[in-house]
C-alpha atoms as a PDB file:
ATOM      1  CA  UNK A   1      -0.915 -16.496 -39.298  1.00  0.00           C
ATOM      2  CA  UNK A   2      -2.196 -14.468 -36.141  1.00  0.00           C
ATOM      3  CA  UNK A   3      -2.251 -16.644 -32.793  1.00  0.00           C
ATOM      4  CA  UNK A   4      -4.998 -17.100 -30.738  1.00  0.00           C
ATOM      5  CA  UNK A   5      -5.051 -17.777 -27.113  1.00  0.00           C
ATOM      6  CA  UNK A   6      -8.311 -20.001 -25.571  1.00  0.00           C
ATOM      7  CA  UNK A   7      -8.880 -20.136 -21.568  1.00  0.00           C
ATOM      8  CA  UNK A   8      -7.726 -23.460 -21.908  1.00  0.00           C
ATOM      9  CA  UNK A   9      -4.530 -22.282 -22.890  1.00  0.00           C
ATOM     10  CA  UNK A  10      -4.542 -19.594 -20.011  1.00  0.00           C
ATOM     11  CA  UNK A  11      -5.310 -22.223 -17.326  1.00  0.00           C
ATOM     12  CA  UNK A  12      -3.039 -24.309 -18.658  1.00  0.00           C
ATOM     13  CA  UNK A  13      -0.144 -21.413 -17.907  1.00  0.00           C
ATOM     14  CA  UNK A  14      -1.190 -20.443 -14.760  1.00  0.00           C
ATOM     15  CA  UNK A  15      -1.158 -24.864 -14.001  1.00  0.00           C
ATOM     16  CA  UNK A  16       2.145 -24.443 -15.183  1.00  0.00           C
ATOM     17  CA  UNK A  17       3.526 -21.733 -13.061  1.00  0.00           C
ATOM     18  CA  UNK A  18       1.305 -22.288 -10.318  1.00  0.00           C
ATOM     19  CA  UNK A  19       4.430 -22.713  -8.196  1.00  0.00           C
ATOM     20  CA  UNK A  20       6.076 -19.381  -8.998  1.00  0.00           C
ATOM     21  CA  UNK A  21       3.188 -17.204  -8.976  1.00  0.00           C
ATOM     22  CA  UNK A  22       2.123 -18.560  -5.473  1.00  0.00           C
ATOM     23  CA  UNK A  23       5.874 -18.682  -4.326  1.00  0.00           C
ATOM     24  CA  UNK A  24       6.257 -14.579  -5.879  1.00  0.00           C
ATOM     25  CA  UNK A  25       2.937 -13.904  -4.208  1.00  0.00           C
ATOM     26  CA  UNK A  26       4.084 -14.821  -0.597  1.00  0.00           C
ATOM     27  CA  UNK A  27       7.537 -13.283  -0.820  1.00  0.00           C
ATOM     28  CA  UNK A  28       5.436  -9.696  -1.562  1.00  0.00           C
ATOM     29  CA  UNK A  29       3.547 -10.327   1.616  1.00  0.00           C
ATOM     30  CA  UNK A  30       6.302 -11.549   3.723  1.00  0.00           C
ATOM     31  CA  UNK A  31       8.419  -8.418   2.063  1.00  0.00           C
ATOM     32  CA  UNK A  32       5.259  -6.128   3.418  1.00  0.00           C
ATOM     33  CA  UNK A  33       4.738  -7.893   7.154  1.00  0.00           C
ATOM     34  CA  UNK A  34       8.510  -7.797   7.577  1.00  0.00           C
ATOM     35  CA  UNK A  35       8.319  -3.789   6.490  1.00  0.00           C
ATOM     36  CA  UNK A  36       5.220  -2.956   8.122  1.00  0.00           C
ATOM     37  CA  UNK A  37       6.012  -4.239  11.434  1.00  0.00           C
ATOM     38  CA  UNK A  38       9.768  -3.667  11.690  1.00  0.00           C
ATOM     39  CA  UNK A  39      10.953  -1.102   9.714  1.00  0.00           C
ATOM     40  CA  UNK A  40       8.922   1.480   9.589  1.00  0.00           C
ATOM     41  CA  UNK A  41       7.820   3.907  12.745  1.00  0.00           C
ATOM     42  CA  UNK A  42       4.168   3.755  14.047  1.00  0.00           C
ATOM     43  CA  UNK A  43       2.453   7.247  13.561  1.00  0.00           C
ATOM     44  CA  UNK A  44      -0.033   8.321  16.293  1.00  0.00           C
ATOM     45  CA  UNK A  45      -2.449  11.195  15.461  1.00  0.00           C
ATOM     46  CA  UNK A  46      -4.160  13.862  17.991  1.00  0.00           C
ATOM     47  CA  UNK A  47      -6.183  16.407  17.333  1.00  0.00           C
ATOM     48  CA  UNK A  48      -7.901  19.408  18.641  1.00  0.00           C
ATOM     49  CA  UNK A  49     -11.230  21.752  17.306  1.00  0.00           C
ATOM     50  CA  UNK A  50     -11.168  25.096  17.605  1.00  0.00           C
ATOM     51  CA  UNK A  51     -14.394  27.307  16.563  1.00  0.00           C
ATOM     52  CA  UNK A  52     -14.144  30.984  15.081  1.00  0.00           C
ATOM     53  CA  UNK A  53     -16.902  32.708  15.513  1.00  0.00           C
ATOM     54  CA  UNK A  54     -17.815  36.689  16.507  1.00  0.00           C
ATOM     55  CA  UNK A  55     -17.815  37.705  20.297  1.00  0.00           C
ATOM     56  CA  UNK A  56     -21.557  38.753  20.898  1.00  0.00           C
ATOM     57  CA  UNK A  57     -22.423  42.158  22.265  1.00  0.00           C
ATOM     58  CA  UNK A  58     -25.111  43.306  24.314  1.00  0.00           C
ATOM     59  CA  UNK A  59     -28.050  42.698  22.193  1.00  0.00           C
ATOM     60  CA  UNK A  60     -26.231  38.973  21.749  1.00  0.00           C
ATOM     61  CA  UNK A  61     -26.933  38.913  18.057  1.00  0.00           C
ATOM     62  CA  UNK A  62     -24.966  37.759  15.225  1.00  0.00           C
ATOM     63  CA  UNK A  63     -25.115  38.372  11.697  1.00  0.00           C
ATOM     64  CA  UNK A  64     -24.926  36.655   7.885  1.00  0.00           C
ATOM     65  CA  UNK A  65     -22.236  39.219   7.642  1.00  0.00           C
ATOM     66  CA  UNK A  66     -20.382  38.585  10.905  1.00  0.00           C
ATOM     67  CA  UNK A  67     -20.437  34.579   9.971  1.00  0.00           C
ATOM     68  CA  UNK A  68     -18.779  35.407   6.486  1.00  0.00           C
ATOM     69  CA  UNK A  69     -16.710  37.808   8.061  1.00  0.00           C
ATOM     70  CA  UNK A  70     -15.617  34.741  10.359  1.00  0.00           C
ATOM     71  CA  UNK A  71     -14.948  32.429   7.160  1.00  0.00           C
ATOM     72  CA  UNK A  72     -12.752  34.734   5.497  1.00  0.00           C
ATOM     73  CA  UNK A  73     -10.424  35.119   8.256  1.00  0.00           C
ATOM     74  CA  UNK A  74     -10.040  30.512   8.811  1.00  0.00           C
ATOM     75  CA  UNK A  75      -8.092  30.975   5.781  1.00  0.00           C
ATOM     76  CA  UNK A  76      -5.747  33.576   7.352  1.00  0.00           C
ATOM     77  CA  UNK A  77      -5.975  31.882  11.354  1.00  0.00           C
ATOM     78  CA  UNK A  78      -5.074  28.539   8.927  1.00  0.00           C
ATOM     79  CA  UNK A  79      -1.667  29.947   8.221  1.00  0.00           C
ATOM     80  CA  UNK A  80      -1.079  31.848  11.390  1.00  0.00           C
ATOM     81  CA  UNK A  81      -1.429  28.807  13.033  1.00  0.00           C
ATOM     82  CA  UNK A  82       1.759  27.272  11.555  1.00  0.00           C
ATOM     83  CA  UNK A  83       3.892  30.331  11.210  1.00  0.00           C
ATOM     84  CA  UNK A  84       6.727  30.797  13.868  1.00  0.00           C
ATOM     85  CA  UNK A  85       4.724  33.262  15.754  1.00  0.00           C
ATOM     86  CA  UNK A  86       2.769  30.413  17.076  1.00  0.00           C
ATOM     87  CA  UNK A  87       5.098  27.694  17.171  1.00  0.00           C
ATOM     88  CA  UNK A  88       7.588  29.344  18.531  1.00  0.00           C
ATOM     89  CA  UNK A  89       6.080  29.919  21.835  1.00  0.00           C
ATOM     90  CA  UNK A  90       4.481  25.899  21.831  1.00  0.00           C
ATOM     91  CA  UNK A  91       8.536  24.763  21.162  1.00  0.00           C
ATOM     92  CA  UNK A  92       9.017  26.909  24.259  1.00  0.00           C
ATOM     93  CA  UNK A  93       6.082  25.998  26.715  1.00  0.00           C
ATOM     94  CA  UNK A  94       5.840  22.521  25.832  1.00  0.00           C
ATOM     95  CA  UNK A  95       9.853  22.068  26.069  1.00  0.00           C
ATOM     96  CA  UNK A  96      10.162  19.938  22.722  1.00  0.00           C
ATOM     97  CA  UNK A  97      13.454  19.653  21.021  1.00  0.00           C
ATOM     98  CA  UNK A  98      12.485  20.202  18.010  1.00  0.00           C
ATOM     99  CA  UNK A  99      12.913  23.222  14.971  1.00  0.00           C
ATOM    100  CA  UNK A 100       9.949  25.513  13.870  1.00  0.00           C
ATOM    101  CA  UNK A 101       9.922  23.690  10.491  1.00  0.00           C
ATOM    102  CA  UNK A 102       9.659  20.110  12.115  1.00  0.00           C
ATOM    103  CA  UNK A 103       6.607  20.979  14.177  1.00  0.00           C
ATOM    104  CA  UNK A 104       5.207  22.573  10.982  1.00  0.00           C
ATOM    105  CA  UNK A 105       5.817  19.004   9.177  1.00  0.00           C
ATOM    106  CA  UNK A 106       3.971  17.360  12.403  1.00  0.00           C
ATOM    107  CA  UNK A 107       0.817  19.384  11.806  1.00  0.00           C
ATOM    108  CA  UNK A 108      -2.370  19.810   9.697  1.00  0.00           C
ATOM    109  CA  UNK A 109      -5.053  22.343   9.808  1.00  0.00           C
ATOM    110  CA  UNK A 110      -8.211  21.695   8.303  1.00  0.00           C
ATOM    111  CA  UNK A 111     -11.267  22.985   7.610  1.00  0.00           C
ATOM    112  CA  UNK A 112     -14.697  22.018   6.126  1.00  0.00           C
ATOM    113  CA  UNK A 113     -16.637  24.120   3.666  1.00  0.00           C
ATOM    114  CA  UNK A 114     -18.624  27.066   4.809  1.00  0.00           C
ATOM    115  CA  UNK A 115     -18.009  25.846   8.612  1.00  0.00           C
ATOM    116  CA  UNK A 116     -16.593  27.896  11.207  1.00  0.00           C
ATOM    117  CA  UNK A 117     -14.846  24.545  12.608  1.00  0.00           C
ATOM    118  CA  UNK A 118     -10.688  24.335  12.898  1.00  0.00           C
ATOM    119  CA  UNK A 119      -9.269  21.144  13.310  1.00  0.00           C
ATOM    120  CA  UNK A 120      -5.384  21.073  14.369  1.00  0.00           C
ATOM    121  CA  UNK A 121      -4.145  17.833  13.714  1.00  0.00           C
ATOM    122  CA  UNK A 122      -0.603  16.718  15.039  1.00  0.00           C
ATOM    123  CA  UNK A 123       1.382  13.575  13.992  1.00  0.00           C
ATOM    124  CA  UNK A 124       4.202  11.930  15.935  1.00  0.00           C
ATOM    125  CA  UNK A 125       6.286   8.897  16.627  1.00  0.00           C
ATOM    126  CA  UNK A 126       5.353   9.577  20.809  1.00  0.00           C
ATOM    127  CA  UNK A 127       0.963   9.943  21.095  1.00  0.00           C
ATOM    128  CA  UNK A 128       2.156  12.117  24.412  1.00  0.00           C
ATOM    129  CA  UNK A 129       3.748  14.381  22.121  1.00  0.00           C
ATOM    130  CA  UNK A 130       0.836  14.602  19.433  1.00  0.00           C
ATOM    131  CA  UNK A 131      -1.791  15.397  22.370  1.00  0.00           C
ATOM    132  CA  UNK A 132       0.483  18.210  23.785  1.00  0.00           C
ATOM    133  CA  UNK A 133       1.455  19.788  20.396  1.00  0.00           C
ATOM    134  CA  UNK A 134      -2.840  19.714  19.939  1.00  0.00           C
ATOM    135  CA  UNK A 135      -3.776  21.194  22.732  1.00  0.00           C
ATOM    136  CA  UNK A 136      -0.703  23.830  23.252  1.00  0.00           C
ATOM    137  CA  UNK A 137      -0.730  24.979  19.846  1.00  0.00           C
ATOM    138  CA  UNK A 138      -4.703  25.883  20.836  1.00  0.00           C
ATOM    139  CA  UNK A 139      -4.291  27.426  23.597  1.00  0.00           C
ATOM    140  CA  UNK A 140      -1.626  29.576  22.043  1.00  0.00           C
ATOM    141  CA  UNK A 141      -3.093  30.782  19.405  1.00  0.00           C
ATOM    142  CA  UNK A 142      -6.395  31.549  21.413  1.00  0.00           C
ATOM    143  CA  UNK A 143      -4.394  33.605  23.032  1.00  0.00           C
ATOM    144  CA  UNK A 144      -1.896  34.994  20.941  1.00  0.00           C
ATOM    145  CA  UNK A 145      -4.850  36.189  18.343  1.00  0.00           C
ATOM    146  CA  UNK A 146      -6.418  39.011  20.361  1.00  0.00           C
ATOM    147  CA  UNK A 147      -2.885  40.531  19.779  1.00  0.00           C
ATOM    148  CA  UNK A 148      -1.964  40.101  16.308  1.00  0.00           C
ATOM    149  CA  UNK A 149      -5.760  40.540  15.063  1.00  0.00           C
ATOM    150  CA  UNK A 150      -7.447  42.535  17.846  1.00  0.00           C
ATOM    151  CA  UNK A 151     -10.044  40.242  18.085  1.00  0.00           C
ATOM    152  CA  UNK A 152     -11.293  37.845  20.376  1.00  0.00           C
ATOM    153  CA  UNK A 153     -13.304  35.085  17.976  1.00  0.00           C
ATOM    154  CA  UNK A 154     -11.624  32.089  18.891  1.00  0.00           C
ATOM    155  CA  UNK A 155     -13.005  29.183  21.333  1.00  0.00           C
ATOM    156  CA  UNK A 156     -11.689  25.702  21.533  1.00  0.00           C
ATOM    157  CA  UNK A 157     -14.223  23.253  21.288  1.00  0.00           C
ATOM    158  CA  UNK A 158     -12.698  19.890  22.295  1.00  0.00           C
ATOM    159  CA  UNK A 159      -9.114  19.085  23.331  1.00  0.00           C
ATOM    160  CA  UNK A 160      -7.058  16.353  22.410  1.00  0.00           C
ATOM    161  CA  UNK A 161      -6.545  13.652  25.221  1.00  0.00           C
ATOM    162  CA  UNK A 162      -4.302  10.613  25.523  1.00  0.00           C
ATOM    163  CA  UNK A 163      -6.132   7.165  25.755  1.00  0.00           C
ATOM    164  CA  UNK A 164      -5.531   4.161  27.643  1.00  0.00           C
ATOM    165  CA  UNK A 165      -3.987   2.138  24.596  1.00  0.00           C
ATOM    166  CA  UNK A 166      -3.318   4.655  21.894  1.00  0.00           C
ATOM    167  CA  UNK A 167      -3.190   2.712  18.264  1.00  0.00           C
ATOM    168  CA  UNK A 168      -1.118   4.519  15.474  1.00  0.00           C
ATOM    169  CA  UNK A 169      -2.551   5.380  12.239  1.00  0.00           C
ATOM    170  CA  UNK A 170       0.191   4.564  10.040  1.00  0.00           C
ATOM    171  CA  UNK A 171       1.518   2.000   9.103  1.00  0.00           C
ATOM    172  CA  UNK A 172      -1.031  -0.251   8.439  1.00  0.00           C
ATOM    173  CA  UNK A 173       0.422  -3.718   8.327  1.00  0.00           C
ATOM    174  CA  UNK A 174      -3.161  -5.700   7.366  1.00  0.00           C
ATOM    175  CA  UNK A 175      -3.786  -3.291   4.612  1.00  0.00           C
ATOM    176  CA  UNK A 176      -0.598  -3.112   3.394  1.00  0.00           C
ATOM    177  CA  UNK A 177       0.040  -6.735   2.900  1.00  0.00           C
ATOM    178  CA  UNK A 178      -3.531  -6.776   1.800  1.00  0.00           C
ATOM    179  CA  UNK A 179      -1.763  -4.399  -1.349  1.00  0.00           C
ATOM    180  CA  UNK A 180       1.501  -6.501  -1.336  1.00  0.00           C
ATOM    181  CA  UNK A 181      -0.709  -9.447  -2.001  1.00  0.00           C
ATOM    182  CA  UNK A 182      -2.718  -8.034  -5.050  1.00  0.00           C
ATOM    183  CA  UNK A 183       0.525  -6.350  -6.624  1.00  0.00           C
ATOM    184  CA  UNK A 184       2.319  -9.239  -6.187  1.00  0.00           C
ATOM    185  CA  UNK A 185      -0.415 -11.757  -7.858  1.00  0.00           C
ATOM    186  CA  UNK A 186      -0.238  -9.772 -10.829  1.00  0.00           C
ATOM    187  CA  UNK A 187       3.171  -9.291 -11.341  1.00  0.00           C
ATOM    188  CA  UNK A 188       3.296 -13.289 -10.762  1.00  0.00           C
ATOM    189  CA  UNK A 189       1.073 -13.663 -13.721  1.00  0.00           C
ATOM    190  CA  UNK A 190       2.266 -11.384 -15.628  1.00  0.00           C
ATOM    191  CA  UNK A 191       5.864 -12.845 -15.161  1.00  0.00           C
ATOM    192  CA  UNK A 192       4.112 -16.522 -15.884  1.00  0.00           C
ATOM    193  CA  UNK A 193       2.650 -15.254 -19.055  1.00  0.00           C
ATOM    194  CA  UNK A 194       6.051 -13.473 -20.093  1.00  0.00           C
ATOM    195  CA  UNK A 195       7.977 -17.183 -19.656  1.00  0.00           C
ATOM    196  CA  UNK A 196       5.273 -18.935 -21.634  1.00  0.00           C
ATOM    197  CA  UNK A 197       5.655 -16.596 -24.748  1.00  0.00           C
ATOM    198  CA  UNK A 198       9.401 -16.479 -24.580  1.00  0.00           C
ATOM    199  CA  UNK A 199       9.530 -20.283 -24.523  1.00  0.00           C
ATOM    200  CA  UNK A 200       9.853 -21.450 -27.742  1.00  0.00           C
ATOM    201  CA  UNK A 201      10.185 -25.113 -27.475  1.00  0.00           C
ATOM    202  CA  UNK A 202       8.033 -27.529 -28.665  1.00  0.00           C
ATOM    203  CA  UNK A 203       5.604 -29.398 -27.050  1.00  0.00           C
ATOM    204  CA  UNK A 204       3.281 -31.387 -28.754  1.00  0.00           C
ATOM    205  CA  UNK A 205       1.966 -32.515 -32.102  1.00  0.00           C
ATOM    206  CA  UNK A 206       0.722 -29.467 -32.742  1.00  0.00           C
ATOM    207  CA  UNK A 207       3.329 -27.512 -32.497  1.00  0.00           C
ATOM    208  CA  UNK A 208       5.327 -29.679 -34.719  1.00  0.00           C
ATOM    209  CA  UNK A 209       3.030 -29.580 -37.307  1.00  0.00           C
ATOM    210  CA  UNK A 210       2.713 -25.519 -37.252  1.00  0.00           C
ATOM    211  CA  UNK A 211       6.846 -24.744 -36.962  1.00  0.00           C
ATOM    212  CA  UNK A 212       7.363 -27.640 -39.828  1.00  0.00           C
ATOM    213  CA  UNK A 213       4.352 -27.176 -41.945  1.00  0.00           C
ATOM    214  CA  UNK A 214       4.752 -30.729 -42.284  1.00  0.00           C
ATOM    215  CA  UNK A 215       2.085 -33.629 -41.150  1.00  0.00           C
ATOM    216  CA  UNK A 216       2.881 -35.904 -38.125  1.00  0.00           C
ATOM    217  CA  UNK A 217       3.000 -39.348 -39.044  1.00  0.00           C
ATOM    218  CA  UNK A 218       3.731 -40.893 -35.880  1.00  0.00           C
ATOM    219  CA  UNK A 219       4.125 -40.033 -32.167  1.00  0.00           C
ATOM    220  CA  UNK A 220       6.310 -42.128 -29.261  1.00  0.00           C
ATOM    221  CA  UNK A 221       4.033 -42.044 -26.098  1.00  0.00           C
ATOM    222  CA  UNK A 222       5.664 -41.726 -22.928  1.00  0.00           C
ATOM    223  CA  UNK A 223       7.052 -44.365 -20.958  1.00  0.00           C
ATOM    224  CA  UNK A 224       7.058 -44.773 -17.616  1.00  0.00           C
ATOM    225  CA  UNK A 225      10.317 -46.147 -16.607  1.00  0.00           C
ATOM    226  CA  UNK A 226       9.115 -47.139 -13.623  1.00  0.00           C
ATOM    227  CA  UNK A 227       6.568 -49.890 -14.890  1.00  0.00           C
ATOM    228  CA  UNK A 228       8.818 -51.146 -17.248  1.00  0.00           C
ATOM    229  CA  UNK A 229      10.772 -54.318 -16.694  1.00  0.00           C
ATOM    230  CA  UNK A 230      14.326 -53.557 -17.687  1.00  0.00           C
ATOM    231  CA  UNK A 231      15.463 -57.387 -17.689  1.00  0.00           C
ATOM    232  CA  UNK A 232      12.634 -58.341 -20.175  1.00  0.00           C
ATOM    233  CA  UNK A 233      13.716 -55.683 -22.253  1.00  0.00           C
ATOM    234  CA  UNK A 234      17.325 -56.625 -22.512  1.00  0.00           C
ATOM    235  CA  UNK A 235      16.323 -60.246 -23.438  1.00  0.00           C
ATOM    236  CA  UNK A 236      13.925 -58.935 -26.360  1.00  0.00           C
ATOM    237  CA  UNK A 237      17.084 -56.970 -27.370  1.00  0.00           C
ATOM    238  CA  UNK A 238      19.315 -59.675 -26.933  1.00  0.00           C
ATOM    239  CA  UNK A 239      16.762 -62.039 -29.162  1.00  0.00           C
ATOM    240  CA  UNK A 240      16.707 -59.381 -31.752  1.00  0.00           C
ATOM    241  CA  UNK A 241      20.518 -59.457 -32.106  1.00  0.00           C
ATOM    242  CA  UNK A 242      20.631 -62.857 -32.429  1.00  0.00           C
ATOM    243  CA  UNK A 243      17.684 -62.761 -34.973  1.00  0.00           C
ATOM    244  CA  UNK A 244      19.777 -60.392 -37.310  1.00  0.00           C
ATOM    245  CA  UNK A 245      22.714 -62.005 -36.980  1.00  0.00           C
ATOM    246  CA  UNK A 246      21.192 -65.446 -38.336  1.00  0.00           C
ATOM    247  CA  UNK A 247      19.327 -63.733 -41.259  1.00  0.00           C
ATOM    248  CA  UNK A 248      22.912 -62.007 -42.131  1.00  0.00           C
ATOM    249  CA  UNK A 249      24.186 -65.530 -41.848  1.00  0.00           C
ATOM    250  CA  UNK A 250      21.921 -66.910 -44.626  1.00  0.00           C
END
């Protein structure tokens, strides 16, 4: 006999375990704040443009070819940017105590489709740090490029700089409770469902009837012990004894 499950049995559950899923809920979201602002390390972003593009001659013309010329080689400049030839002199300028392979964690280079735009983005714990890293790592490969490519394409376009009140861009502590929250709601439910179906008592009537297969004749109602008057009930039982013992009598 397959089981079916009505809203009014759902709503009924959730009734039920209203108190753990909205207890489970706020522990997840707690859990989060706690993480989000104490545990784990802000993250503050700079980042610097750089444009690749053909030094004009004389005439001060460019060309289709020149321009694909110039978007063939952002592929290459994207990996000479990170290699040791480049970091190695920004560790050294810019005096940070830190590995070739660490800086290379702290940055990104992107670029967008069929643009001659560079973006060097730089990630770390101190925003003084990120806006140096930018801007050195810029200037040194601007530089350093004439040599290793004998060419002179490369202008910077903007620079990073260091505002007033920097804000990080990781972690996120509204979204990530926001997350916490959602996860956590489900998992209540879920959990709330999960104890409903493993509970096997019995509740009502109905349930009687279906694990029997027997009718219900008759049902005690609840009583509320606190309406009841206990000494009227021990002189009704006290009558009936005295009743039974005077029919046993005669």
């Amino acid at each position: 006999m397959e089981e079916t499950i009505s809203l009014k049995d759902i709503f009924q559950t959730l009734k039920k375990r209203l108190v753990l899923i909205i207890g489970i809920t706020a522990a997840a979201v707690a859990v989060s704040a706690l993480v989000s602002y104490f545990l784990l390390t802000p993250m503050y972003q700079s980042s610097t443009q750089i444009l690749v593009n053909k030094t004009y001659d004389e005439t001060n013309t460019t060309t289709s070819a020149d321009v694909r010329t110039n978007l063939e080689l952002i592929n290459t400049y994207n990996e000479i940017i990170i290699s040791p030839r480049i970091l190695d002199p920004v560790i050294e300028e810019t005096g940070i105590n830190a590995s070739v392979s660490q800086i290379r964690n702290m940055v990104s280079v992107n670029s967008h489709n069929d643009s001659q735009v560079v973006s060097i983005r730089v990630e770390s714990e101190d925003p003084a740090q990120a806006v140096e890293l930018a801007n050195t790592i810029a200037l040194v490969f601007q530089r350093d490029i004439v040599e290793l490519m004998n060419v002179d394409n490369v202008s910077i376009l903007s620079s990073a700089e260091l505002s007033e009140n920097p804000s990080p861009i990781s972690p996120n502590p509204t979204l990530n409770m926001a997350i916490a929250f959602v996860v956590g709601m489900m998992g209540a439910v879920g959990l709330a469902f999960l104890l409903e179906f493993l509970d096997n008592t019995l509740k009502d009537e109905e349930g009687v009837e279906e694990a029997l297969g027997l009718p219900v004749l008759a049902s005690i109602a609840p009583i509320d012990i606190k309406t009841v008057d206990v000494k009227e009930l021990r002189d009704d039982d006290s009558r009936l004894s005295r009743t039974g013992r005077g029919n046993l009598g005669a």
